[in-house]
Protein backbone atom coordinates (compact mmCIF):
# COMPACT_ATOMS: atom_id res chain seq x y z
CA UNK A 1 69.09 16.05 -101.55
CA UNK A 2 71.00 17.46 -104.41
CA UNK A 3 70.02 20.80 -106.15
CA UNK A 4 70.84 19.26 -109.47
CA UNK A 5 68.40 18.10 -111.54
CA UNK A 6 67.16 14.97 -111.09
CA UNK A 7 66.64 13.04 -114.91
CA UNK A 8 68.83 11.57 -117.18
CA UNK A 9 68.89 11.54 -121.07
CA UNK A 10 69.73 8.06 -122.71
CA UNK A 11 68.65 5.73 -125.70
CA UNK A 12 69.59 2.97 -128.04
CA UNK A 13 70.27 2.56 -131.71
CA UNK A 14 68.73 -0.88 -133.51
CA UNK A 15 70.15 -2.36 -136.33
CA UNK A 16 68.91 -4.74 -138.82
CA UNK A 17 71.30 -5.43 -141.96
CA UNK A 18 69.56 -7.01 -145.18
CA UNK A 19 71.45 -9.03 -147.61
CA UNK A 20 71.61 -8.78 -151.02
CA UNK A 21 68.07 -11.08 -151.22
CA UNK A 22 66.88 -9.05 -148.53
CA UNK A 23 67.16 -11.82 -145.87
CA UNK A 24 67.73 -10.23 -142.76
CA UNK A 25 71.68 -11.18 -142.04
CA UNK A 26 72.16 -9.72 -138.70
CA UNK A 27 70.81 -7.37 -135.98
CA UNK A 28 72.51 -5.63 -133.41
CA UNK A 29 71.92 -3.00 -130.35
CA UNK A 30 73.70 -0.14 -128.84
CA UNK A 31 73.13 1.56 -126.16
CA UNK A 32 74.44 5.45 -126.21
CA UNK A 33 76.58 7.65 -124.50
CA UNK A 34 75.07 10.92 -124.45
CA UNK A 35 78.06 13.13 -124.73
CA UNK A 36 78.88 16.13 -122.77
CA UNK A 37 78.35 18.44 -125.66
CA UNK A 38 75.25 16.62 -126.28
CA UNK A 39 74.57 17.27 -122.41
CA UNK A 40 74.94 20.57 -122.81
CA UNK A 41 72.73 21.09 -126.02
CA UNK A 42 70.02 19.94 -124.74
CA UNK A 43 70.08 21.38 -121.19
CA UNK A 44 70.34 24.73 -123.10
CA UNK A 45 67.73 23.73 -125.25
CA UNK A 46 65.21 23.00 -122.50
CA UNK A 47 66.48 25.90 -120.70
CA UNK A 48 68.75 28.21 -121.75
CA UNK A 49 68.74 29.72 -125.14
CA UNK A 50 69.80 27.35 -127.92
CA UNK A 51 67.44 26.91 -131.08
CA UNK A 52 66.35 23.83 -132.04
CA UNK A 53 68.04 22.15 -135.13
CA UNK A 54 66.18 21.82 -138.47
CA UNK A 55 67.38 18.12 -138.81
CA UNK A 56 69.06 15.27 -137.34
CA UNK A 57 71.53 12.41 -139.12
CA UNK A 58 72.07 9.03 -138.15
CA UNK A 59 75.76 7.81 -138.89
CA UNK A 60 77.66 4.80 -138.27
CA UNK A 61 81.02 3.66 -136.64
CA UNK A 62 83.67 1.06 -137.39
CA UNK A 63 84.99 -1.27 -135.58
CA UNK A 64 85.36 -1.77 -131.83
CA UNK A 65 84.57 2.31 -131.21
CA UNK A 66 86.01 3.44 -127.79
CA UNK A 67 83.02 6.36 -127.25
CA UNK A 68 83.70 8.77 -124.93
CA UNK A 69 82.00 12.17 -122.98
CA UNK A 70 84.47 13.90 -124.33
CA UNK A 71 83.97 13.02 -128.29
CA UNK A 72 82.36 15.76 -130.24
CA UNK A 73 81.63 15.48 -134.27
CA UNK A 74 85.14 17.24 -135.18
CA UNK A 75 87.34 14.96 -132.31
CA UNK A 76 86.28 11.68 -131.52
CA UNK A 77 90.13 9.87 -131.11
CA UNK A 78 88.27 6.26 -130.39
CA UNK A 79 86.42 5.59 -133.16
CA UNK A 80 85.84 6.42 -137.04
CA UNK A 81 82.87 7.31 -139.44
CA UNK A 82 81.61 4.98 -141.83
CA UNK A 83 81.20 6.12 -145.28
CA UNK A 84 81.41 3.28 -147.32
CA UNK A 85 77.04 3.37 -148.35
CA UNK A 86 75.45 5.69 -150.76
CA UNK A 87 74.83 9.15 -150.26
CA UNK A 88 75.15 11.45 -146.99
CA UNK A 89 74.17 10.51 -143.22
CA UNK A 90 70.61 9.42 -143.17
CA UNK A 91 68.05 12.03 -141.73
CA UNK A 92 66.66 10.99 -138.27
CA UNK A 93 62.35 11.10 -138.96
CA UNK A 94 60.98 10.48 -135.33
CA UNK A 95 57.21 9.97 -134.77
CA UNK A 96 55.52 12.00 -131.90
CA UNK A 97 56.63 11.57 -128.15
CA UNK A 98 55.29 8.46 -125.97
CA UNK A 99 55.77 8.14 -122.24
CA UNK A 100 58.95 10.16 -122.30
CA UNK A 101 60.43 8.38 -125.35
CA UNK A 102 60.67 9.48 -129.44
CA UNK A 103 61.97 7.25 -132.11
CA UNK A 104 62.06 6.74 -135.95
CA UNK A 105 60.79 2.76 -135.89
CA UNK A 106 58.38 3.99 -138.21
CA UNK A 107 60.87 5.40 -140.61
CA UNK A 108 64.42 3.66 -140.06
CA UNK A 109 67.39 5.79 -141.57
CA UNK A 110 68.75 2.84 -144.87
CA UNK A 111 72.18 2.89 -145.40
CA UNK A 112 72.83 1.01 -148.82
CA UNK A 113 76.41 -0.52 -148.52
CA UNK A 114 78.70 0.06 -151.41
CA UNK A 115 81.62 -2.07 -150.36
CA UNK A 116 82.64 -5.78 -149.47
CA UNK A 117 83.51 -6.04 -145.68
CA UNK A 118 82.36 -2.82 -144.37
CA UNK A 119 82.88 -3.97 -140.69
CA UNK A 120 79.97 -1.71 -138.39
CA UNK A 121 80.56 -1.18 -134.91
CA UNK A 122 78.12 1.11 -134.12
CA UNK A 123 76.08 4.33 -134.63
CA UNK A 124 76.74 8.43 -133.70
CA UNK A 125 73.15 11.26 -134.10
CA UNK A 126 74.03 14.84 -135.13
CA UNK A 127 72.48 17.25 -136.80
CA UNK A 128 74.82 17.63 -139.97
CA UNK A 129 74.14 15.44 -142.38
CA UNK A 130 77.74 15.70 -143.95
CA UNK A 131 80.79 17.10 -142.52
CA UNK A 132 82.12 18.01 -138.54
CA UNK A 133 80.45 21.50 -137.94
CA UNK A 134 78.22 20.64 -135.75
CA UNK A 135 77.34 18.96 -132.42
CA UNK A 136 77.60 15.09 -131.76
CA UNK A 137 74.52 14.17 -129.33
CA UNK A 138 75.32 10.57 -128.65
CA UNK A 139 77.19 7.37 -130.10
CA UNK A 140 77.10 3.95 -129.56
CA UNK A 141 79.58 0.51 -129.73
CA UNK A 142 77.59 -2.43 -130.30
CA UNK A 143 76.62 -4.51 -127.30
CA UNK A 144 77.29 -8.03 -129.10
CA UNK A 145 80.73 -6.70 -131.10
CA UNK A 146 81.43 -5.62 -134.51
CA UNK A 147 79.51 -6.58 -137.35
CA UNK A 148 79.73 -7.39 -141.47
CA UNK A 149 78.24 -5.62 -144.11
CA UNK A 150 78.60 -6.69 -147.83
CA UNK A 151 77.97 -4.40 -151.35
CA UNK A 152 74.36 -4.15 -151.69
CA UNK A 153 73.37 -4.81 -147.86
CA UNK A 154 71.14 -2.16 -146.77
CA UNK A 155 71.20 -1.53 -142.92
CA UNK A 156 68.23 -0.21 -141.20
CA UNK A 157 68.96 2.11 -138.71
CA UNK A 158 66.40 3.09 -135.58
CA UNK A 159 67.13 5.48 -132.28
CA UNK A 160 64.97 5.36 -129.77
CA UNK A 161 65.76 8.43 -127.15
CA UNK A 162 64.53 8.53 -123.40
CA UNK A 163 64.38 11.03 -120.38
CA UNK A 164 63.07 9.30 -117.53
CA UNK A 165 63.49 10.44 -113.93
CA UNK A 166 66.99 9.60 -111.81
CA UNK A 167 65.24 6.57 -110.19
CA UNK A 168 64.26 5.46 -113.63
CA UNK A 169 66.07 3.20 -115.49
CA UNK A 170 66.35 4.05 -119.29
CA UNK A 171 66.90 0.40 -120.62
C-alpha cells in the first residue's frame, strides 16, 4: 500500500451551441486534464496554505488542442484561447456540493460568438477572467472533434468537477 493519497480530481465540460434562432446546433463533451499546477493548487488548498480564489472563468480552445500536465495559463504550446465572443471569460457560478461533485448546470457560463467560423475545440477553468496571471486548473479537447460556431451563436458552457476515491471512476 502506497503512502500517497488515495483520490483523484477530474471532471467534464458540456457544451451546447445555439444558433442564431436559438435551435440548438450542436453539443459536445470534454473530459479534463487536471494539470499539474492545478494539482498542486488544490492539494495546497486542502492542505497546505493557499487561499481560496474569489472567482473562477470558463474559457474556450480552438481547434484540435493538444492539453498537457505541463500547460499553465501563461504556456500552453498545444492549444490557443478563443476570443472571438463578447466580453471577458465567463465566471464559473457552481451550485452547492453533491456526492463529491459541484457544477454550474444551473447557471451555464454564455459565450455570445462575434465571428463567422469560430472553430471550438474545447474548454480551459482559471480563476482570471482576462489575461495569464494566474493558475490554469484543467482543460479539455473535445471527445467527438472540433466544432463550428457562427456570429450570433451563443454557446453554453457547464463544468462539472469530481473527487472520488482511487477505485472510483470519475466518468
Amino acid at each position: 500500500m502506497s503512502d500517497k493519497i488515495k483520490f483523484k480530481l477530474g471532471g467534464v465540460f458540456k457544451f451546447w451551441c445555439y444558433d442564431r434562432e436559438g435551435n440548438l446546433a450542436w453539443t459536445a463533451d470534454a473530459g479534463n486534464l487536471v494539470v499539474d499546477e492545478g494539482l498542486d493548487y488544490a492539494l495546497d488548498l486542502l492542505l497546505g496554505t493557499a487561499t481560496k480564489k474569489a472567482a473562477w472563468y470558463i474559457g474556450i480552445v480552438d481547434s484540435e488542442p493538444n492539453t498537457s500536465y505541463d500547460d499553465t495559463l501563461a504556456s500552453h504550446p498545444g492549444w490557443v484561447e478563443v476570443t472571438q465572443y463578447t466580453g471577458n471569460r465567463k465566471e464559473y457560478t457552481p451550485g452547492a456540493v453533491s456526492e463529491q461533485t459541484i457544477n454550474n448546470m444551473s447557471a451555464r457560463a454564455q459565450f455570445e460568438i462575434t465571428e463567422d467560423n469560430v472553430v471550438i475545440g474545447g474548454g480551459f477553468l482559471t480563476p482570471a477572467e482576462t489575461g495569464t496571471e494566474d493558475i490554469l486548473l484543467s482543460v479539455a479537447p473535445f471527445t467527438v472533434g472540433d466544432k463550428i460556431a457562427e456570429t450570433g451563436y451563443i454557446l453554453e458552457v457547464a463544468y462539472e468537477f469530481s473527487v472520488a476515491d482511487i477505485d472510483e471512476d470519475l466518468t
